[in-house]
Protein backbone atom coordinates (compact mmCIF):
# COMPACT_ATOMS: atom_id res chain seq x y z
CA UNK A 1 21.70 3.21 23.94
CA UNK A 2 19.46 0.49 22.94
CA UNK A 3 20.51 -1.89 20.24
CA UNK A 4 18.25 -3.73 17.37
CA UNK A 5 18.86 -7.04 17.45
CA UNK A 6 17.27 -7.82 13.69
CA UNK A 7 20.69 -8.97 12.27
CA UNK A 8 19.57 -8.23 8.52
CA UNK A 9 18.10 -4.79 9.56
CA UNK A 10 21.69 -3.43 11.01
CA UNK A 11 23.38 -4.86 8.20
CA UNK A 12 21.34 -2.70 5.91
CA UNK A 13 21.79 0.12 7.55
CA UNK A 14 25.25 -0.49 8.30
CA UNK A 15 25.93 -0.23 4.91
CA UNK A 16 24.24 3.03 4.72
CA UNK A 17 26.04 4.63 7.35
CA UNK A 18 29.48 5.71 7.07
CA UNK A 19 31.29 5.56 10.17
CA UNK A 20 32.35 8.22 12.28
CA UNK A 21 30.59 10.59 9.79
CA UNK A 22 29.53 13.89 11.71
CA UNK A 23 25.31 14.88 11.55
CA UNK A 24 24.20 17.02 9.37
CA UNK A 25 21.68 19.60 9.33
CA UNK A 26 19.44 19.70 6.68
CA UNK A 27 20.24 22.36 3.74
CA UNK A 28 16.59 22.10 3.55
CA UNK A 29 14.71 26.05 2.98
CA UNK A 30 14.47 28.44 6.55
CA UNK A 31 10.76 29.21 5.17
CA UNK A 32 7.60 27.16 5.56
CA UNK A 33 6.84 26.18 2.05
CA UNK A 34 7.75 22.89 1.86
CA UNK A 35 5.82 19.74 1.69
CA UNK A 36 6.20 16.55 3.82
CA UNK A 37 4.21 13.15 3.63
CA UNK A 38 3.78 10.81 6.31
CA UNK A 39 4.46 7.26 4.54
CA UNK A 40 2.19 5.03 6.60
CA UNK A 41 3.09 1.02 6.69
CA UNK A 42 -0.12 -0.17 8.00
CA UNK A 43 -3.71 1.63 8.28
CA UNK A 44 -4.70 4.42 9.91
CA UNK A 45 -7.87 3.16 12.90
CA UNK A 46 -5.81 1.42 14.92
CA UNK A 47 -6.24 4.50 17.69
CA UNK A 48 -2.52 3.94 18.46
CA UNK A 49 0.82 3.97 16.64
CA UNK A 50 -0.18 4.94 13.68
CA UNK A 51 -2.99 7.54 14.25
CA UNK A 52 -0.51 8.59 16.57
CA UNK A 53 1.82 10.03 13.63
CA UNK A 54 -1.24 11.06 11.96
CA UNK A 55 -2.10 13.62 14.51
CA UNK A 56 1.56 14.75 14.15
CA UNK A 57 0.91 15.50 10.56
CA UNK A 58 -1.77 17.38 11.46
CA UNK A 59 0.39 19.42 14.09
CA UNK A 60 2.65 20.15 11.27
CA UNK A 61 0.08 21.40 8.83
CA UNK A 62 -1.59 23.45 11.50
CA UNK A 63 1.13 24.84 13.33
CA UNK A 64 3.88 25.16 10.90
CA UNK A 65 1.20 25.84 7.55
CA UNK A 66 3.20 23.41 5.39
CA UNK A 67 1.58 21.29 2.77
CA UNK A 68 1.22 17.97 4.20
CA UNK A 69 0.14 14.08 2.85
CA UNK A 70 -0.39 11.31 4.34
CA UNK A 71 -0.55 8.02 2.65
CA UNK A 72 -1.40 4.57 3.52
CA UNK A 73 0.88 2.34 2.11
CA UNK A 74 -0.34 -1.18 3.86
CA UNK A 75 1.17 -4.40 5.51
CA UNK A 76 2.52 -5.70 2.10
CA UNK A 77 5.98 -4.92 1.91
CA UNK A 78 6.16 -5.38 -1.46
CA UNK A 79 4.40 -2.29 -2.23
CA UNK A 80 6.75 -0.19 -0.16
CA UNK A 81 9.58 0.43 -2.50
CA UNK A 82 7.27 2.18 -5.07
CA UNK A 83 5.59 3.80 -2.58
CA UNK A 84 8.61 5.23 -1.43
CA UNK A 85 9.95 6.05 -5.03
CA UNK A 86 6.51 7.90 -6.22
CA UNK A 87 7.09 10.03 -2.89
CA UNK A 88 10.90 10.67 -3.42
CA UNK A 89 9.90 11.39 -7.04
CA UNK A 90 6.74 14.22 -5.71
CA UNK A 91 7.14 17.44 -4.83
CA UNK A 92 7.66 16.77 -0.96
CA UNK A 93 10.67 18.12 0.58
CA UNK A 94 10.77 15.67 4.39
CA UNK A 95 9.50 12.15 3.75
CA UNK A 96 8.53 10.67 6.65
CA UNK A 97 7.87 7.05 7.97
CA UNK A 98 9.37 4.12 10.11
CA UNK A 99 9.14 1.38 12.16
CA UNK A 100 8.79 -1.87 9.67
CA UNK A 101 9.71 -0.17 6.83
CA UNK A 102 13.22 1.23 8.07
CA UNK A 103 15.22 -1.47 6.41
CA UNK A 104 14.14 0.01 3.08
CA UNK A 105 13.83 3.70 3.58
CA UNK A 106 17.83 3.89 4.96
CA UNK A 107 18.66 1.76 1.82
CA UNK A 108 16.56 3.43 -0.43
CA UNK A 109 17.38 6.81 1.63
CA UNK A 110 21.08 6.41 0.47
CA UNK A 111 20.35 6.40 -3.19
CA UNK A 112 18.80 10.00 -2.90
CA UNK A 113 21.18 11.56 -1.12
CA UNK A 114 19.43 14.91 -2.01
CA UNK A 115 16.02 13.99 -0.44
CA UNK A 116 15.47 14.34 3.43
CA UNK A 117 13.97 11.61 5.47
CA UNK A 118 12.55 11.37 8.98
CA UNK A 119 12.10 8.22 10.81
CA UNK A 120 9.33 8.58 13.53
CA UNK A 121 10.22 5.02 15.20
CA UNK A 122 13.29 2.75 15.08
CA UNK A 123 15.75 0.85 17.31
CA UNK A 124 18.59 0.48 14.68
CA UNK A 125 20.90 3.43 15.63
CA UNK A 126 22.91 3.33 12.57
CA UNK A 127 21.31 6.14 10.36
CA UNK A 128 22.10 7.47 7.07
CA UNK A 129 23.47 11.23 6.31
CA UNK A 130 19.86 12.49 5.29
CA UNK A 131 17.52 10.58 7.49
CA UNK A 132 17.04 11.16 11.26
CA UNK A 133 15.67 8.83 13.24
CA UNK A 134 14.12 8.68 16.62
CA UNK A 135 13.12 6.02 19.21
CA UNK A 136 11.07 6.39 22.44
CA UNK A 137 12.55 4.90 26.01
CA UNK A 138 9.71 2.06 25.98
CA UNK A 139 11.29 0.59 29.09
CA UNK A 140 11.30 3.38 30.96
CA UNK A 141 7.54 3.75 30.28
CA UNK A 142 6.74 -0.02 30.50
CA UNK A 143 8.21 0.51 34.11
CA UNK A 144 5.44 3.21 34.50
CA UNK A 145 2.84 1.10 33.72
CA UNK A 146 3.80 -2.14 35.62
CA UNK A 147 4.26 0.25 38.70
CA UNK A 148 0.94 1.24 37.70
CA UNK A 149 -0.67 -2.28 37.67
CA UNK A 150 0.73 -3.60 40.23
CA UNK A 151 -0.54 -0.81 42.19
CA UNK A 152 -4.18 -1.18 40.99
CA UNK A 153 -4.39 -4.64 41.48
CA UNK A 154 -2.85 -4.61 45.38
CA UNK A 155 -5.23 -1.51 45.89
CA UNK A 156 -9.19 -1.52 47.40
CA UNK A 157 -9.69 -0.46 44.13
CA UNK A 158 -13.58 -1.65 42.87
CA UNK A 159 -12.74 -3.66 40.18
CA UNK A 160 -9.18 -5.28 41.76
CA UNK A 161 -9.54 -8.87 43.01
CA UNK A 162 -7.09 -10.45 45.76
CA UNK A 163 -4.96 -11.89 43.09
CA UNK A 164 -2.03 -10.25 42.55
CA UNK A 165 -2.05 -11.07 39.14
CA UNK A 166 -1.83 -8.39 36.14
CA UNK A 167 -1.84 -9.32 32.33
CA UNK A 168 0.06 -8.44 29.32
CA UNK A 169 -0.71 -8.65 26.10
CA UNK A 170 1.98 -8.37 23.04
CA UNK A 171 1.55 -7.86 19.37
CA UNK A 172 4.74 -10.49 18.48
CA UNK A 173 7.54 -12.27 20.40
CA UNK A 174 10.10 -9.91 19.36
CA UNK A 175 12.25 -7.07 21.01
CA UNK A 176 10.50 -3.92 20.12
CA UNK A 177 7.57 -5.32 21.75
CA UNK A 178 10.10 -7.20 24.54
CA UNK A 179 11.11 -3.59 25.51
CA UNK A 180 7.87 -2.72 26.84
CA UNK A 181 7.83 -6.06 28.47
CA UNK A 182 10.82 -5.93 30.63
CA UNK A 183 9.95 -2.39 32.10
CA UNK A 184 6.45 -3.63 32.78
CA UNK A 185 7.96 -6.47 34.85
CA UNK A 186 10.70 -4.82 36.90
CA UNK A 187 8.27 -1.72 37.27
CA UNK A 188 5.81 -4.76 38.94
CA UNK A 189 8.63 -5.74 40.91
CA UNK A 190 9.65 -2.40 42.31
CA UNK A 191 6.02 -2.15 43.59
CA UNK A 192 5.56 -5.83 45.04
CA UNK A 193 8.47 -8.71 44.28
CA UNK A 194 5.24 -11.07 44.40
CA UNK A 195 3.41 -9.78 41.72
CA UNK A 196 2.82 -12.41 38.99
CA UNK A 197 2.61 -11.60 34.89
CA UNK A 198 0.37 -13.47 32.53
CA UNK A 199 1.91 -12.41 29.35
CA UNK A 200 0.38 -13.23 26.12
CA UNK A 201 1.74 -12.89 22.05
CA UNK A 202 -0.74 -12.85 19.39
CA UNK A 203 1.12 -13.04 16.64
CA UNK A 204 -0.34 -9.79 14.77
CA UNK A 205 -0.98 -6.07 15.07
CA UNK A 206 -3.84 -6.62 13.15
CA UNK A 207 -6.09 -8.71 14.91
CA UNK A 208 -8.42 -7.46 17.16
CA UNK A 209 -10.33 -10.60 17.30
CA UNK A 210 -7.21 -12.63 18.61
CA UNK A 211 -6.59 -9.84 21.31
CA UNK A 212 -9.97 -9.95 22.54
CA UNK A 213 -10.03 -13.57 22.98
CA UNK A 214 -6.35 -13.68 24.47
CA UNK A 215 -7.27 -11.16 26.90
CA UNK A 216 -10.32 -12.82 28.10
CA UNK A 217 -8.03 -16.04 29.28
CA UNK A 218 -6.50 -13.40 31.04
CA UNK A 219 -9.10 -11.92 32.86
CA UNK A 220 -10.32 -15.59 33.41
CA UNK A 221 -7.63 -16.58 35.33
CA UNK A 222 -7.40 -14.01 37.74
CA UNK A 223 -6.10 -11.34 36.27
CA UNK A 224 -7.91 -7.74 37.18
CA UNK A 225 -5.46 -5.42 35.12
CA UNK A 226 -3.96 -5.90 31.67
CA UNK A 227 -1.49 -3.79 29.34
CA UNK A 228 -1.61 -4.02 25.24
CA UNK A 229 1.55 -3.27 23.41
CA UNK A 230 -0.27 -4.66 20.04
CA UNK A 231 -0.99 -2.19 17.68
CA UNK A 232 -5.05 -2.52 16.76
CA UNK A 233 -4.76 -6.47 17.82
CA UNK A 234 -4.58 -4.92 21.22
CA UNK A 235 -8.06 -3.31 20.97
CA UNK A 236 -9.61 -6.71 21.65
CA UNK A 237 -8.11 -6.16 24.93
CA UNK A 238 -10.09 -3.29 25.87
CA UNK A 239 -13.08 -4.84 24.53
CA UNK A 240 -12.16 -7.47 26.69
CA UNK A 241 -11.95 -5.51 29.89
CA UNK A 242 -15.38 -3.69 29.25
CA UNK A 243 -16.88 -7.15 29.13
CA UNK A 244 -15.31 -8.52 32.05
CA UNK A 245 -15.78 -5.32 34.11
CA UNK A 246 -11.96 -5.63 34.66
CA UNK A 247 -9.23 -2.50 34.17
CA UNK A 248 -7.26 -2.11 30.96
CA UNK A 249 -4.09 -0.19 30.17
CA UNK A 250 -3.43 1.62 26.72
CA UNK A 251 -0.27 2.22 24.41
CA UNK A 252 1.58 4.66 22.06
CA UNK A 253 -1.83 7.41 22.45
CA UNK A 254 -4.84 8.37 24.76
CA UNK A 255 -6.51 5.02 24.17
CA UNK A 256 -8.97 6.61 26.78
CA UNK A 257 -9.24 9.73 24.91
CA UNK A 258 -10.22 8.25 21.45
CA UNK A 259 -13.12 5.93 23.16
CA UNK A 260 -14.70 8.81 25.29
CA UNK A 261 -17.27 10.07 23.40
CA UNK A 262 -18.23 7.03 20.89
CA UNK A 263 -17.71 4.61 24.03
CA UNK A 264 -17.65 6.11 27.49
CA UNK A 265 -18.00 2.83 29.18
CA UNK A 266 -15.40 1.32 27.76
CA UNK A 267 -13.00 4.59 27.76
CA UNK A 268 -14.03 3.90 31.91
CA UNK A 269 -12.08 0.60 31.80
CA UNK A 270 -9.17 2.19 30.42
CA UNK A 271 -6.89 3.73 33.53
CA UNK A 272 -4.36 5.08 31.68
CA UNK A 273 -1.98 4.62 28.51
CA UNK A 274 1.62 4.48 27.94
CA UNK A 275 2.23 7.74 25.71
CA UNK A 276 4.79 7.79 23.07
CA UNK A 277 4.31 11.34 22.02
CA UNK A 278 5.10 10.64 18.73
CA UNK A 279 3.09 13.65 17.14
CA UNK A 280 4.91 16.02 19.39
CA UNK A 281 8.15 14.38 17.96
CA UNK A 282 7.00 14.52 14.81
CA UNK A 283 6.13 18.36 15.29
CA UNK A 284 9.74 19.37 16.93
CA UNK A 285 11.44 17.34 14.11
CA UNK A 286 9.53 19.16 11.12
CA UNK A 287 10.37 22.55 12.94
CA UNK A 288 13.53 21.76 13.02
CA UNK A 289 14.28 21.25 9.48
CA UNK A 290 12.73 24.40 8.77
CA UNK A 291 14.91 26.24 11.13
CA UNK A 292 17.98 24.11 9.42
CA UNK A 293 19.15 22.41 12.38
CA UNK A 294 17.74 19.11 12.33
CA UNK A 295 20.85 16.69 12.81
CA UNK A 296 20.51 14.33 9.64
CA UNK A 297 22.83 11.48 10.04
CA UNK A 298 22.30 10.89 13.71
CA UNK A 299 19.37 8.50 15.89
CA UNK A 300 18.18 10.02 18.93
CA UNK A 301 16.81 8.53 22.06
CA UNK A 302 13.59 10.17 23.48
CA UNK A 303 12.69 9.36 26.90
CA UNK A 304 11.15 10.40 30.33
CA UNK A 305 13.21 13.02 31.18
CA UNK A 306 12.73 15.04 27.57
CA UNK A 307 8.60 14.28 28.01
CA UNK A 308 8.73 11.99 24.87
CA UNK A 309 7.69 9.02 26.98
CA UNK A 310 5.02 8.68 29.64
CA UNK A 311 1.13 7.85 31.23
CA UNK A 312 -1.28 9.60 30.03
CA UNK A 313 -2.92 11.66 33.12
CA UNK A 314 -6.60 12.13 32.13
CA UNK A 315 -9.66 12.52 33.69
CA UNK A 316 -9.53 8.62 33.96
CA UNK A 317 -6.34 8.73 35.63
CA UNK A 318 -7.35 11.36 37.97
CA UNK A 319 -10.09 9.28 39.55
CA UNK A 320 -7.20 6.95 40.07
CA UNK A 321 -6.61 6.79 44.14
CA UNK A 322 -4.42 9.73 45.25
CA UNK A 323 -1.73 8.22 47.32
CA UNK A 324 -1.38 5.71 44.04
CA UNK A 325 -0.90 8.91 42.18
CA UNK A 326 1.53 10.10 44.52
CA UNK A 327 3.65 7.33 44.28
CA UNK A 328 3.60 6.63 40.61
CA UNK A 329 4.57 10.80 40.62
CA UNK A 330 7.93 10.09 42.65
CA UNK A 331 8.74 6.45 40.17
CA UNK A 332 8.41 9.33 37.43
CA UNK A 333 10.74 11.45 38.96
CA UNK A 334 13.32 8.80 39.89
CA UNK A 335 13.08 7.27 36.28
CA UNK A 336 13.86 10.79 34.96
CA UNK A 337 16.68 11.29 37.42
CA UNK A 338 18.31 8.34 36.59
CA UNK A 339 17.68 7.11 40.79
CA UNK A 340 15.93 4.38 39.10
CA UNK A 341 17.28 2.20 36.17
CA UNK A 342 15.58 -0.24 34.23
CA UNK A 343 16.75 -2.85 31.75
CA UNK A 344 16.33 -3.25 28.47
CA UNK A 345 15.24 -6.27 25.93
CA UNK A 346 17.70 -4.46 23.76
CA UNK A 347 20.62 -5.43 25.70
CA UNK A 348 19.37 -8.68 26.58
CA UNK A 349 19.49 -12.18 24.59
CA UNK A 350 16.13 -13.57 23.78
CA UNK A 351 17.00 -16.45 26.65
CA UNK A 352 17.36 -13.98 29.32
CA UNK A 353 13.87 -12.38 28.58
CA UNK A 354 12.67 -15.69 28.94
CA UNK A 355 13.90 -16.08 31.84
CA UNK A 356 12.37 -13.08 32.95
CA UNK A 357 9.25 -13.64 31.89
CA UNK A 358 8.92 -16.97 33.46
CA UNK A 359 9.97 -15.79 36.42
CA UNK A 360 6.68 -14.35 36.91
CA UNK A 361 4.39 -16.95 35.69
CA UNK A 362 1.52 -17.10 37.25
């Protein structure tokens, strides 16, 4: 199981917890009229994370006919807690939200012990008796993508150069993001040993400006395919690749997808995109409230094998070589058998990432 490693955050929730305490399904009504509300803290636009659980609200309220709201509740943290508190104190039945604001919703969550809470993203596995939480195997998919890199840029490929140099481009410095990071590099490695990774941090999720320019180093120096694990920052990347004529890999959605009609060109550039299916998992956790067996108290692991986690395989993808395909098809399969394992920044010190990571340097 993968392990926060923000020493504040698993204190909070540690306190929160009680240990050895069995889950609990929700008490919550077997009928469909109930309200949740999707507690955003960011903006919606950054066609990833966020729109990701935005489209899983809108699963919910189509599918399941439940009264649904979805609120934007911004990068200032101090505005959470009465955020939270005007939505514990509504009519809504599920709360939902994560990542950044986890801290505070399993601290707050304990306080309202009547009140349900779902958390869409989160490392820190302890977990209070009414929230469940949920995190996505971002190794495992990292590894999908690297393979996936390293395969376009040794290919014949048009846009692939001789370099065997890919790029990749990180929101912040820190293990969530590390995650993808480590799977991207040993999924390199499994392809070609001599495959070399430019990695960049930008410092923000926000920043779209600072991802483009980032990215175009990249693509300056050789490198012919990059991956963004940077929230909207990492949409400077694609610009990036659309103005070098160089390839592009997404995160967390369709990246593809969202630019196909407003930008086909630059939808062209993007190959693929590492999936977390978070509106699917939003979906399955919402029905299973209403069917009472959602397991409050416990965090659960989604990954390859349960189709949580993977590349998105669009027409994009499918104009991808066919023996690259193929062989990105078995990695799949081998990741999901457990024939291939890959590590985790989770269970790694911040010096052995390093390590890592400079092993690679171009």
């Amino acid at each position: 199981m993968k392990k926060g490693l923000h020493v504040f955050g698993l204190l909070c929730a540690l306190l929160v917890a009680i240990p050895g305490a069995k889950a609990v399904a929700a008490p919550g009504p077997a009928k469909k009229d109930i309200g949740v509300i999707l507690l955003v803290p960011g903006r919606l636009g950054d066609k990833s994370f966020f729109d990701a659980a935005n489209q899983g609200m809108v699963l919910v309220k189509e599918q399941l006919g439940v009264k649904t709201k979805v609120v934007e509740i911004g990068t200032d943290s101090t505005k959470w807690e009465p955020s939270l508190l005007d939505a514990i104190e509504g009519p809504w039945d599920i709360i939902i939200s994560g990542n950044t604001i986890t801290e505070l919703m399993n601290a707050t969550a304990v306080k309202y012990p009547n009140k349900r809470f779902i958390n869409f993203d989160t490392s820190i596995e302890a977990t209070p008796k009414n929230v469940y939480s949920m995190f996505y195997s971002t190794n495992d998919v990292g590894f999908l993508a690297g393979a996936a890199a390293a395969l376009v840029t040794t290919s014949k490929m048009s846009l692939a150069n001789p370099e065997k140099t890919i790029g990749f481009l990180g929101g912040m410095d820190i293990p969530g993001i590390n995650d993808f990071l480590v799977g991207y590099i040993e999924g390199a490695r499994y392809v070609d040993k001599s495959v070399k990774v430019f990695v960049s941090y930008a410092g923000s999720f926000t920043d779209p400006a600072k991802g483009k320019e980032l990215a175009l180093v990249q693509y300056n120096q050789g490198v012919d395919i990059s991956y963004n694990v940077a929230g909207g920052t990492g949409l400077g990347l694609i610009d990036a690749a659309k103005e070098k004529n160089r390839y592009a890999i997404g995160v967390d959605s369709d990246q593809a997808a969202l630019f196909s009609d407003t930008d086909p060109v630059k939808a062209q550039h993007i190959l693929t995109s590492t999936v977390k299916r978070i509106d699917e998992a939003i979906l399955r956790a919402v029905k299973m409230h209403i069917a009472g067996n959602l397991p409050y108290g416990t965090h659960e692991v989604l990954g390859v094998k349960a189709g949580a986690v993977g590349l998105a395989k669009n027409s994009y993808y499918l104009a991808i070589p066919a023996d690259i395909r193929a062989k990105l098809d078995k990695i799949e399969a081998g990741i999901s058998s457990g024939t291939i394992k890959v590590d985790s920044a989770f269970d790694m010190t911040s010096e052995q990432v390093k390590a890592l990571r400079d092993s690679v340097k171009p």
